[in-house]
Protein backbone atom coordinates (compact mmCIF):
# COMPACT_ATOMS: atom_id res chain seq x y z
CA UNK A 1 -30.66 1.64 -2.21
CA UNK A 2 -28.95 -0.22 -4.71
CA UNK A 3 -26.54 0.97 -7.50
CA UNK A 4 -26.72 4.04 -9.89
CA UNK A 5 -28.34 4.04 -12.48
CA UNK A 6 -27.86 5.40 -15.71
CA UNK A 7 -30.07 8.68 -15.17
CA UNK A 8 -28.30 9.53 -11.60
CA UNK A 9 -25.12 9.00 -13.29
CA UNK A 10 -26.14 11.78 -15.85
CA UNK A 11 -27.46 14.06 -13.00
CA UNK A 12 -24.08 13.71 -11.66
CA UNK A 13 -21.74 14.09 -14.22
CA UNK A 14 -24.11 17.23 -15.10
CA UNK A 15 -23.61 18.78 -11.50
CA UNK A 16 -19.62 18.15 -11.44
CA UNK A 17 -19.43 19.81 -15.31
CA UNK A 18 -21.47 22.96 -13.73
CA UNK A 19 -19.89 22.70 -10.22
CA UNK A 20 -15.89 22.30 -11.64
CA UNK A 21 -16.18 23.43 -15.47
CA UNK A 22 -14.96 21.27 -18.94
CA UNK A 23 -11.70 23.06 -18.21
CA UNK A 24 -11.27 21.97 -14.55
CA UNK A 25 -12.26 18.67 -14.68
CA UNK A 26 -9.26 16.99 -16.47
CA UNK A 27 -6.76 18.70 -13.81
CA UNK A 28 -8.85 17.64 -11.13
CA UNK A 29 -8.47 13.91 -13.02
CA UNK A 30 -5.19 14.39 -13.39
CA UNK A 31 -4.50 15.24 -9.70
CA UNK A 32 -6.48 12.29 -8.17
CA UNK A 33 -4.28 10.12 -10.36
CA UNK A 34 -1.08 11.30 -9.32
CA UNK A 35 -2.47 10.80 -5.39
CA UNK A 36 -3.69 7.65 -6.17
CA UNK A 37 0.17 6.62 -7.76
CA UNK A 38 2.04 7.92 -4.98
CA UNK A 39 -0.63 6.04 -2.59
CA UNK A 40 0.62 2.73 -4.39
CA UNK A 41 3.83 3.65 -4.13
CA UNK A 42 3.96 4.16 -0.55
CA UNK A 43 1.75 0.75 0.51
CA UNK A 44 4.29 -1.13 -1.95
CA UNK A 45 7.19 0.66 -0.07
CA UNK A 46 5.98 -0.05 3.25
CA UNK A 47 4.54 -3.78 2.43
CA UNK A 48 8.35 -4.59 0.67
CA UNK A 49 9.94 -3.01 4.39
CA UNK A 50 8.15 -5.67 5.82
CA UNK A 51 8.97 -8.34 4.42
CA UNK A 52 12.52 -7.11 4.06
CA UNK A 53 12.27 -6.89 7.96
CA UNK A 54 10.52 -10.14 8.32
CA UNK A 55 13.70 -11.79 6.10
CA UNK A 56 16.07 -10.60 8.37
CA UNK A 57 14.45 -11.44 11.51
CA UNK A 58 14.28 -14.81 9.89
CA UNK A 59 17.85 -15.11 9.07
CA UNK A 60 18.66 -13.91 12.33
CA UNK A 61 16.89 -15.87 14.39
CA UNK A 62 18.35 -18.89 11.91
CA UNK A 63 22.24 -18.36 12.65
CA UNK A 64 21.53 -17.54 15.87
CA UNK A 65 20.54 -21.70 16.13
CA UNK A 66 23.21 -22.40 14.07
CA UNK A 67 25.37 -20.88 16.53
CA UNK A 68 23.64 -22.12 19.46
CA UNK A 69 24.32 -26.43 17.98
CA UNK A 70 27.86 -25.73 17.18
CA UNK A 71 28.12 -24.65 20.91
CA UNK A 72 28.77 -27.42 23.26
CA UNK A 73 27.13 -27.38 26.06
CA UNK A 74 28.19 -26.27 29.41
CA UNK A 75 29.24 -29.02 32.16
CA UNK A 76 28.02 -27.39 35.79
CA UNK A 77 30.50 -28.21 38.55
């Protein structure tokens, strides 16, 4: 089981021209790359609202220790 080689390759390029047609073939192309660039485009959306949410859990938790030295502390009674 190793890779194709160049006579299965043939065979299927053969059965997808017979199975789809010359005419159907660059739509059905043209399809998979429009899923495959709005696939992208959703990972990079979703990867840049992580870190966006990451950054401001980070800045948070950074003036909230700011704010937590510039408060003196409590004297119990």
């Amino acid at each position: 089981m190793g890779s194709f080689g160049g006579l299965e390759i043939a065979i299927i390029v053969l059965v997808v021209l017979l199975l789809f047609g010359a005419k159907k073939i660059p739509e059905l192309a043209r399809g998979m790359g429009q899923g495959i660039n709005e696939f992208r485009k959703a990972s990079n959306e979703i990867k840049s609202e992580i870190e966006h949410g990451a950054r401001e859990s980070e800045q948070k938790k950074a003036s909230s220790e700011k704010e937590s030295e510039k408060t003196p502390p409590s004297a119990d009674k």
